[in-house]
Structures are given as structure tokens and as C-alpha cells.
Protein backbone atom coordinates (compact mmCIF):
# COMPACT_ATOMS: atom_id res chain seq x y z
CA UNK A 1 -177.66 -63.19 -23.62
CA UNK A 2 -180.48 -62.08 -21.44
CA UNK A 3 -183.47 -60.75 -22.72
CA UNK A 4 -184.31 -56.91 -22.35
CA UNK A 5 -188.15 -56.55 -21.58
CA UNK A 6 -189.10 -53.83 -23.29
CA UNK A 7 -192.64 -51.73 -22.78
CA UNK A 8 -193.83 -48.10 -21.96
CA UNK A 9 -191.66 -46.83 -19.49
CA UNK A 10 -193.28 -45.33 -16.38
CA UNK A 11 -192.33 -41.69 -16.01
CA UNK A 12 -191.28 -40.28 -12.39
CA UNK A 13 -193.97 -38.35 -10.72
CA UNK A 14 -193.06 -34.57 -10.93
CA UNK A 15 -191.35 -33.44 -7.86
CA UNK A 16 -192.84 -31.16 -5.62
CA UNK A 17 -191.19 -27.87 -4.31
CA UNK A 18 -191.82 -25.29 -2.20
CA UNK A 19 -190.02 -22.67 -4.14
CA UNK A 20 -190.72 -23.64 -7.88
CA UNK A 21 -190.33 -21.35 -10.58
CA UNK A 22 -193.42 -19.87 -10.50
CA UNK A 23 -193.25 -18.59 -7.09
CA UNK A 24 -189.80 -17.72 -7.83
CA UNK A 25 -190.51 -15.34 -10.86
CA UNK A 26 -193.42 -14.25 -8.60
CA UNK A 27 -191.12 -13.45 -5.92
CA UNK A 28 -188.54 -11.56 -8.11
CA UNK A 29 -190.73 -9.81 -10.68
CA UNK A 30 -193.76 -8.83 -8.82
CA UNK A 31 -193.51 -9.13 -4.95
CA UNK A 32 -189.85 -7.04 -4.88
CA UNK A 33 -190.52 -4.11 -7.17
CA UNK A 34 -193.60 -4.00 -5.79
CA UNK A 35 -192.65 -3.63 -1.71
CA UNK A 36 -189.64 -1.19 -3.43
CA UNK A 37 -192.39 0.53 -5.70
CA UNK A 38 -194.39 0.97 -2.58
CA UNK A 39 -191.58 2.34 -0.13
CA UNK A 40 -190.70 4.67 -2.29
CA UNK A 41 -194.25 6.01 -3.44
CA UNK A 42 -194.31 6.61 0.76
CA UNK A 43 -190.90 8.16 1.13
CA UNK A 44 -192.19 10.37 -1.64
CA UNK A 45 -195.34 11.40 -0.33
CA UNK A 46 -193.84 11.64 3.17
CA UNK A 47 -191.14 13.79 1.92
CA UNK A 48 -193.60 16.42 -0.13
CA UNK A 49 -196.07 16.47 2.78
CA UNK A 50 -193.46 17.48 5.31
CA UNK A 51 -191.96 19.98 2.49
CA UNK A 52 -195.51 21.34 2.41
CA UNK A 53 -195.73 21.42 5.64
CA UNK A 54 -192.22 23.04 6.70
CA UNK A 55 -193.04 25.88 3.88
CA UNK A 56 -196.18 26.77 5.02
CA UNK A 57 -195.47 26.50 8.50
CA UNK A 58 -191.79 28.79 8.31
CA UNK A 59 -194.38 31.38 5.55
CA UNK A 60 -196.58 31.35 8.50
CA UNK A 61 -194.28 32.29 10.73
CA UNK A 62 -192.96 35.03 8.91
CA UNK A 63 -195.85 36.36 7.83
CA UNK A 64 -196.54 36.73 12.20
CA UNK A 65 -193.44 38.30 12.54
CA UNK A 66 -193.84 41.22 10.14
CA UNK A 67 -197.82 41.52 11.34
CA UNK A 68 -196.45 41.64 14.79
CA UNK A 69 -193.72 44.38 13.53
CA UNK A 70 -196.44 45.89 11.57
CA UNK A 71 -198.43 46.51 14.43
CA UNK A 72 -195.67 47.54 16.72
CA UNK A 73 -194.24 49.76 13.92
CA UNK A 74 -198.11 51.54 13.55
CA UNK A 75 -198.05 52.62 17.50
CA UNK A 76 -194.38 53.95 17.33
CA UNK A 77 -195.72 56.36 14.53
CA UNK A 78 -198.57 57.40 15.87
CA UNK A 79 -196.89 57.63 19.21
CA UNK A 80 -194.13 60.38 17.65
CA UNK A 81 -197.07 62.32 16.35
CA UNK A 82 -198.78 62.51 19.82
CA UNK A 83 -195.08 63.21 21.10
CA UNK A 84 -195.01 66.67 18.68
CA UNK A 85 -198.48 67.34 18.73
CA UNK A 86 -198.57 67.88 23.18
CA UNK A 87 -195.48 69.36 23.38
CA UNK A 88 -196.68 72.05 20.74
CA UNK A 89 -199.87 71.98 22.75
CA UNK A 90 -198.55 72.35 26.37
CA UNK A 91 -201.68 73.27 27.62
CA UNK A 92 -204.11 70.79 26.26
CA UNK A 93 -206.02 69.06 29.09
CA UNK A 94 -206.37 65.25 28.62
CA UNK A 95 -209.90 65.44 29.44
CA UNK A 96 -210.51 67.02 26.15
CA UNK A 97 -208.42 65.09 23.71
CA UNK A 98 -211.53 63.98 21.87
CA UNK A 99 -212.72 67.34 21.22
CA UNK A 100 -209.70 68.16 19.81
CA UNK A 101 -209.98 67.07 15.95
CA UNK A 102 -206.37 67.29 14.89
CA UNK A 103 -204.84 64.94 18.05
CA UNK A 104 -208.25 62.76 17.86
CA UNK A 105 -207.31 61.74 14.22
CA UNK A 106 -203.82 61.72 15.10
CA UNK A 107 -204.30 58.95 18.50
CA UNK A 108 -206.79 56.61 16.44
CA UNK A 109 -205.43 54.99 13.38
CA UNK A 110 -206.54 51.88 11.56
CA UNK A 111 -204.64 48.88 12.45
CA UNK A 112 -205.01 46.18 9.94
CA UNK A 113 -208.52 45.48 9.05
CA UNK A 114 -210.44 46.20 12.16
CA UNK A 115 -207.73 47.01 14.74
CA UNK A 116 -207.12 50.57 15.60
CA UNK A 117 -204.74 52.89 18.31
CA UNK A 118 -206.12 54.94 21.26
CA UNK A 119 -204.37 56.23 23.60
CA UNK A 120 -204.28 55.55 27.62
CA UNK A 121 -202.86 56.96 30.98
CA UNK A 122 -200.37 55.64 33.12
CA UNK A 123 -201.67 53.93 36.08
CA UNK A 124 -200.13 55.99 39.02
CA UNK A 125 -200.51 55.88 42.69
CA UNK A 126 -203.07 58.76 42.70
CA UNK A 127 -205.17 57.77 39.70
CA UNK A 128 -206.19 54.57 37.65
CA UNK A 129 -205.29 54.05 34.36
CA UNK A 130 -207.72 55.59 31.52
CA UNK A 131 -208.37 55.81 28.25
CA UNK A 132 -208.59 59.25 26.62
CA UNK A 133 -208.75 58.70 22.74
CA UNK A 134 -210.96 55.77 21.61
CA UNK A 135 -213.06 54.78 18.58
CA UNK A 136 -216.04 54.02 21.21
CA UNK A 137 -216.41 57.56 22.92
CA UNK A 138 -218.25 55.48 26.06
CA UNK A 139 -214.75 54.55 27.13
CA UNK A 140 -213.24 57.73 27.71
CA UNK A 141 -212.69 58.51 31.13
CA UNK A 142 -213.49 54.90 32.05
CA UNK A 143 -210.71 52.77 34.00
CA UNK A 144 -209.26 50.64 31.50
CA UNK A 145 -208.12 47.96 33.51
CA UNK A 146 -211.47 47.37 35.04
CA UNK A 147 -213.11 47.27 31.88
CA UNK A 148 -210.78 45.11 30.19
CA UNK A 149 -211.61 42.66 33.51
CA UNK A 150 -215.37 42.80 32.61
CA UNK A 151 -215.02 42.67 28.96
CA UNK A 152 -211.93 39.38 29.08
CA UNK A 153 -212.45 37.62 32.04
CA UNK A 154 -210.54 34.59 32.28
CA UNK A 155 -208.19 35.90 29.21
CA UNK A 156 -207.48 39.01 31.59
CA UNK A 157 -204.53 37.95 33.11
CA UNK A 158 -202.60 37.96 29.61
CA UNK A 159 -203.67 41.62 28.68
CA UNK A 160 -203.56 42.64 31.53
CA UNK A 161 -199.36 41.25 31.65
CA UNK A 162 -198.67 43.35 28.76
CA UNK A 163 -199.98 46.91 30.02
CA UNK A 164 -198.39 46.26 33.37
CA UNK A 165 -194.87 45.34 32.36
CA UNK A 166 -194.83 48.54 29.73
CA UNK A 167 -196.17 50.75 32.72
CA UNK A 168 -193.25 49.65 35.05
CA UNK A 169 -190.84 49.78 32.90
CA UNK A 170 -191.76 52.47 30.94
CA UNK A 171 -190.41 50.84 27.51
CA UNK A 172 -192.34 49.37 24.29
CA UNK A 173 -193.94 46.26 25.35
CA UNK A 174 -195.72 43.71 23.43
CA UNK A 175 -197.60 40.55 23.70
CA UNK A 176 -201.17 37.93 22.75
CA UNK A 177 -204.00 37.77 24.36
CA UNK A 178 -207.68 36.18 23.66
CA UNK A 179 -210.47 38.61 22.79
CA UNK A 180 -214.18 37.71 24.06
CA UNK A 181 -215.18 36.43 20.85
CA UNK A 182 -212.23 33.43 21.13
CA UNK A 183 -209.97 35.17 18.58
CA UNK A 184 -206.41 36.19 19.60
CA UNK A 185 -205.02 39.78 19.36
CA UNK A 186 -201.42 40.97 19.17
CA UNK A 187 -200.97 44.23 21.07
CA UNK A 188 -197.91 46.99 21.44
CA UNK A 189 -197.83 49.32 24.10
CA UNK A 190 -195.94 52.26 22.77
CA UNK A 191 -194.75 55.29 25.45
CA UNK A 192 -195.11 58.74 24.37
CA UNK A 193 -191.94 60.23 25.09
CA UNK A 194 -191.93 62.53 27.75
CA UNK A 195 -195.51 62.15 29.31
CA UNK A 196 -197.89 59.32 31.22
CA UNK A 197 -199.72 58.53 28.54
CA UNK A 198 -199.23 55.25 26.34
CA UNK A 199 -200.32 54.35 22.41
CA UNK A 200 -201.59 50.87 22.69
CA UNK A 201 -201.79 49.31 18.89
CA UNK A 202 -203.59 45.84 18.47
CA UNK A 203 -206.00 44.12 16.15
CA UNK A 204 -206.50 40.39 15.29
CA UNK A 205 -203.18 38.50 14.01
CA UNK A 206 -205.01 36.51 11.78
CA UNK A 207 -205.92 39.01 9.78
CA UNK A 208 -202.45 39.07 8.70
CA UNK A 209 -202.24 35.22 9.26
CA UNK A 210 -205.31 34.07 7.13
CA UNK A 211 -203.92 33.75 3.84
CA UNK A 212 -201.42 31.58 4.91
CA UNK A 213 -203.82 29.72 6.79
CA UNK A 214 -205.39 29.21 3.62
CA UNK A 215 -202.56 28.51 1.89
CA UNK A 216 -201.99 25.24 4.24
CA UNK A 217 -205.48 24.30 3.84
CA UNK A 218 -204.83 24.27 0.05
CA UNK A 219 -201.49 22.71 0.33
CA UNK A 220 -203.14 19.51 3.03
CA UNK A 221 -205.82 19.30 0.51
CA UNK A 222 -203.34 18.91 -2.75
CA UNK A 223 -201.33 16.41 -0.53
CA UNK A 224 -204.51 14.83 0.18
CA UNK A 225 -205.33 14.52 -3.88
CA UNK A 226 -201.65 13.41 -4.89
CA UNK A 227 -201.73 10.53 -2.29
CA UNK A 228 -205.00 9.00 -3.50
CA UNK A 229 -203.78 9.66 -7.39
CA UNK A 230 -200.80 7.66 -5.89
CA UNK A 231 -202.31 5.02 -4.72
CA UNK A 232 -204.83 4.70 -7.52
CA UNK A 233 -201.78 4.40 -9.57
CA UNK A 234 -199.93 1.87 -7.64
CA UNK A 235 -203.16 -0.26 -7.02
CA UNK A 236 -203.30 -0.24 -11.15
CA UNK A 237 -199.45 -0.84 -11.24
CA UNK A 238 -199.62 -3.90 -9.18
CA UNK A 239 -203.26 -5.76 -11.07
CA UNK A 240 -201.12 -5.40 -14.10
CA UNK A 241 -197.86 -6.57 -12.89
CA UNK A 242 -199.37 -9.35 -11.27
CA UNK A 243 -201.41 -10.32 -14.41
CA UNK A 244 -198.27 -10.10 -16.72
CA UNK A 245 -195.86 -11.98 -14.18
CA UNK A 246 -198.65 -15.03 -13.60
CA UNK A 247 -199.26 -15.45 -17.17
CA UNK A 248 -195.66 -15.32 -18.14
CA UNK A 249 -195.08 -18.00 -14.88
CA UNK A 250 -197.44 -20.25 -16.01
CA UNK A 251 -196.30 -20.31 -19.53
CA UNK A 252 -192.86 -20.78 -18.95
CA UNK A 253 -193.47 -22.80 -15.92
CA UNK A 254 -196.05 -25.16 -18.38
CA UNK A 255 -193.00 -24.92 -21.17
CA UNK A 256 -190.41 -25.88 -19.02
CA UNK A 257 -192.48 -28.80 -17.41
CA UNK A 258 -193.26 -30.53 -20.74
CA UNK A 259 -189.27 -30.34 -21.51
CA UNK A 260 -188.66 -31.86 -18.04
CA UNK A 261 -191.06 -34.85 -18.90
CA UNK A 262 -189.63 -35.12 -22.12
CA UNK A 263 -186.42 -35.79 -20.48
CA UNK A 264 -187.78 -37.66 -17.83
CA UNK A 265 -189.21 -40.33 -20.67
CA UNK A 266 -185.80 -39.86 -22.81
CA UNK A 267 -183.66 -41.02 -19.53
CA UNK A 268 -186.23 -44.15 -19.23
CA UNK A 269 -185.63 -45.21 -22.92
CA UNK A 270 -188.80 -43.80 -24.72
CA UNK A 271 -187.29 -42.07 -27.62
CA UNK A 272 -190.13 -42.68 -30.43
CA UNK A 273 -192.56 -39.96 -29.41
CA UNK A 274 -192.59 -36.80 -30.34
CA UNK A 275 -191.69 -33.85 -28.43
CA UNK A 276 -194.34 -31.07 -28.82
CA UNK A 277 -193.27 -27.99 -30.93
CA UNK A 278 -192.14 -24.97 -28.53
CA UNK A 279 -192.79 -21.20 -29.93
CA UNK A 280 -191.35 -18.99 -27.75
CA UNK A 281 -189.17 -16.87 -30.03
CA UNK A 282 -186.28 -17.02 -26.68
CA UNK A 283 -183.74 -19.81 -25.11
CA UNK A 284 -186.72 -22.14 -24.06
CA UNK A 285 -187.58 -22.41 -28.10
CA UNK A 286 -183.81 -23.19 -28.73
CA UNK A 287 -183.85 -25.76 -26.06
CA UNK A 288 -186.71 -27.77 -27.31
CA UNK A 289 -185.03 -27.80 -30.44
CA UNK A 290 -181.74 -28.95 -28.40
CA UNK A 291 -184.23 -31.74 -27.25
CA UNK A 292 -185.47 -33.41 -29.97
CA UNK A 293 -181.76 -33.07 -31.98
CA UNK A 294 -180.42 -35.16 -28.87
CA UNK A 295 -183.81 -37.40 -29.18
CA UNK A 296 -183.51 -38.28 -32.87
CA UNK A 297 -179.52 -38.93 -31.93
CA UNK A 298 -180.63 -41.27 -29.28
CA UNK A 299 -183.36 -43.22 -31.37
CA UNK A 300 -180.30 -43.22 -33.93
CA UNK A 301 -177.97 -44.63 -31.52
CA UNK A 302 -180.02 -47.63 -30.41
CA UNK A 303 -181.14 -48.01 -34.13
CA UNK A 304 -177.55 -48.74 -35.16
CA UNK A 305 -176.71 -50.86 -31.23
CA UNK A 306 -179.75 -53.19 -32.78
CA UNK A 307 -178.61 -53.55 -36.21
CA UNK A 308 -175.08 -54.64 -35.07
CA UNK A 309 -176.81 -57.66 -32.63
């Protein structure tokens, strides 16, 4: 019978992979709910920033619809009181509406904050268009339309649209235009039933606007906070992930290599050392355990095979 050489066994060199378990449990427990983590932290921040947006933008717009009603709704009033008040003064001469207390505070009404009514001719083939109640007395008299041209300039052409579609037409007409100092007005032109003469009723549409405008600010600057909170968190979210999956990789990664050498010796005949004590409290414990019953049955095995030769 031949003789069986026996000595230490040389144990395989461990097998290399490109997609070992650590990268695997990387892969599965930190790399996927991250990129999901992350999608949905911008779906969420897309979605509130558009809400915020959408809300402020359709408040905004509402809030310029009633100013721009508001406004219109102003020069139709005082428009029906300059209506009554002329045809119970038949014989009041334009020229000296502003001497006349009653239809003076009747033509020039607040408007907002700083806009106001006045009151202005028809332009007609025999005589320019004038104003004949005004907050600034200068103006009375004066040729609106060329005054408007000196005061506007290049933002003329979009008053200047407004009063001339309301004078041929002879109907409420309203409209924007840019005021020297680069802010935009909203203005009515309002006809007084029954004579030449026209209520125009403007001021500044942001004064109506500028809470809301303030309201966005707000809103873009909460956004603003919540997405860097959100990204502090998710920054945090991923160190500790990362830190939990690697450690928990390399341990069972470490645990399950030792049980792979251990069987890797076992297969080559080396069943007298001693497989080192796993504490894991989960299946990898049980299957250490599993290891050294089916080592000590092995080293039994051949222990008997030898007794019988």
C-alpha cells in the first residue's frame, strides 16, 4: 500500500474579484439609497420651489388685477360726480374749475398712495387737449400732450396710446406706461358722460404690488434656507451611512474570509487547528459553529479510517 505523505497543506491563494462583498454591500446599502435619497431630496425641493413660485406669482397677479380695477373703479366714481356736479352747474366755465372748491375736491382724489385724478379736455380739431383740475396748479391750461412729451420722452409713445384710443373712441380706456423716475404707472381714462372732458386715474402699480413682491423675496429666501438645511442633512446622512456600511463590510467581509480559509484548509486535509471563535450574535455566528461541528466530525472520521489500518 502506498504511502500518504503527509505535511502542512498549502492553502489556495484567495481569489480576487471585482465585485466582492464589500463592494457589493457598498453598492446596495449605501450607493442606492443614497442616489434615491438624493433624487428625491431634489424632486422635493424642485417641487416646493415651483409651488412657491406658482403661489406667489398667481397672488401677484391678482393682487394687479384688483389694483388695476381699483384704479379704474376710483375714476368711474369720481367721473359720475363730475357728471352731476356740470350738469347742475351748466354754466361753469372750464377755465375756472380750480376756483371752484366743491368740483376741485370733487376732480382730484387720492389714488393709492401717491396717485391722484384730474381731469382733462378732449383733444379736438380746434383746440389741444388740457388739463383743467390738477394737484400742480402750473398745469392748468397747459397742453397735456406736450407736456407729457417733455416730461416721458422715450416712454411717451405708451401714454400717449392710452389717451388717444379713449379720445377716439370715446369709451373707458386703460393701460402701463413708464414714469421718468423708471417706475411703471397703471392709468384709466374715464369719459364724463355727456361732455369733452375725461377723468384720467393713475398712480404706481407697485404700490399695490409691493407686498407681494415682498412676499416672493421672503418665499426665494426660505427656499434658499430649506435647500442648504437639505443638503446639510444629506451631506450628514451619507458620512454616516458610509461609516456604518464600511465598518459592517469589513467585518463581515473579514468574518466571512476567515470561514472561507477555514474551509479552504479543511478541503486540503488540515483538520487539527482550531477555527477562531465567531461573535456575531446572527447566521455568520451559527455558521462558524456549523464549521467546527463538521471539523471535529472530519478529524473523527480519519481518527477511526486510521485505527481500522
Amino acid at each position: 500500500m502506498a504511502e500518504i505523505k503527509r505535511g502542512r497543506p498549502e492553502v489556495s491563494a484567495p481569489r480576487k474579484r471585482w465585485f466582492g462583498l464589500r463592494f457589493k454591500m457598498f453598492f446596495l446599502f449605501f450607493f442606492v439609497p443614497i442616489i434615491l435619497f438624493i433624487a428625491a431630496s431634489f424632486l422635493y425641493l424642485n417641487y416646493m420651489k415651483t409651488l412657491s413660485g406658482l403661489i406667489t406669482k398667481e397672488s401677484s397677479q391678482l393682487v394687479t388685477k384688483m389694483a388695476e380695477e381699483a384704479i379704474a373703479e376710483k375714476g368711474r366714481s369720481v367721473a359720475k360726480e363730475v357728471e352731476r356736479y356740470l350738469l347742475s352747474h351748466p354754466d361753469l366755465k372750464k377755465e375756472v374749475f380750480m376756483d371752484d372748491p366743491a368740483i376741485k375736491s370733487i376732480g382730484i382724489q387720492k389714488v393709492g398712495q401717491t396717485g391722484y385724478t384730474c381731469l382733462v379736455s378732449k383733444l379736438l380739431e380746434t383746440e389741444p387737449s388740457c388739463l383743467w383740475l390738477h394737484p400742480v396748479e402750473k398745469l392748468i391750461g397747459k397742453d397735456i400732450i406736450q407736456a407729457m412729451h417733455k416730461t416721458l420722452g422715450d416712454e411717451y409713445d405708451r401714454w400717449y396710446k392710452i389717451q388717444d384710443i379713449a379720445f377716439k373712441t370715446g369709451k373707458e380706456t386703460g393701460g402701463y406706461y413708464m414714469w421718468h423716475d423708471k417706475r411703471e404707472k397703471y392709468m384709466v381714462m374715464v369719459p364724463v358722460e355727456g361732455t369733452n372732458f375725461f377723468i384720467p386715474s393713475t398712480t404706481y402699480i407697485d404700490e399695490f404690488t409691493l407686498p407681494m413682491t415682498e412676499l416672493q423675496v421672503r418665499a426665494n429666501k426660505l427656499t434658499g434656507t430649506v435647500t442648504g438645511t437639505v443638503m446639510i442633512v444629506l451631506a450628514a446622512a451619507a458620512i454616516l451611512v458610509a461609516l456604518i456600511v464600511v465598518i459592517n463590510s469589513f467585518r463581515l467581509s473579514g468574518r466571512v474570509k476567515r470561514l472561507s480559509a477555514a474551509a479552504d484548509r479543511i478541503s486540503l486535509g488540515d483538520v487539527d487547528f482550531e477555527i477562531d471563535r465567531i461573535k456575531s450574535g446572527d447566521e455568520i455566528e451559527d455558521l462558524a459553529d456549523d464549521f467546527s461541528r463538521m471539523q471535529e466530525s472530519i478529524r473523527l472520521a480519519l481518527k477511526r479510517l486510521k485505527e481500522r489500518r
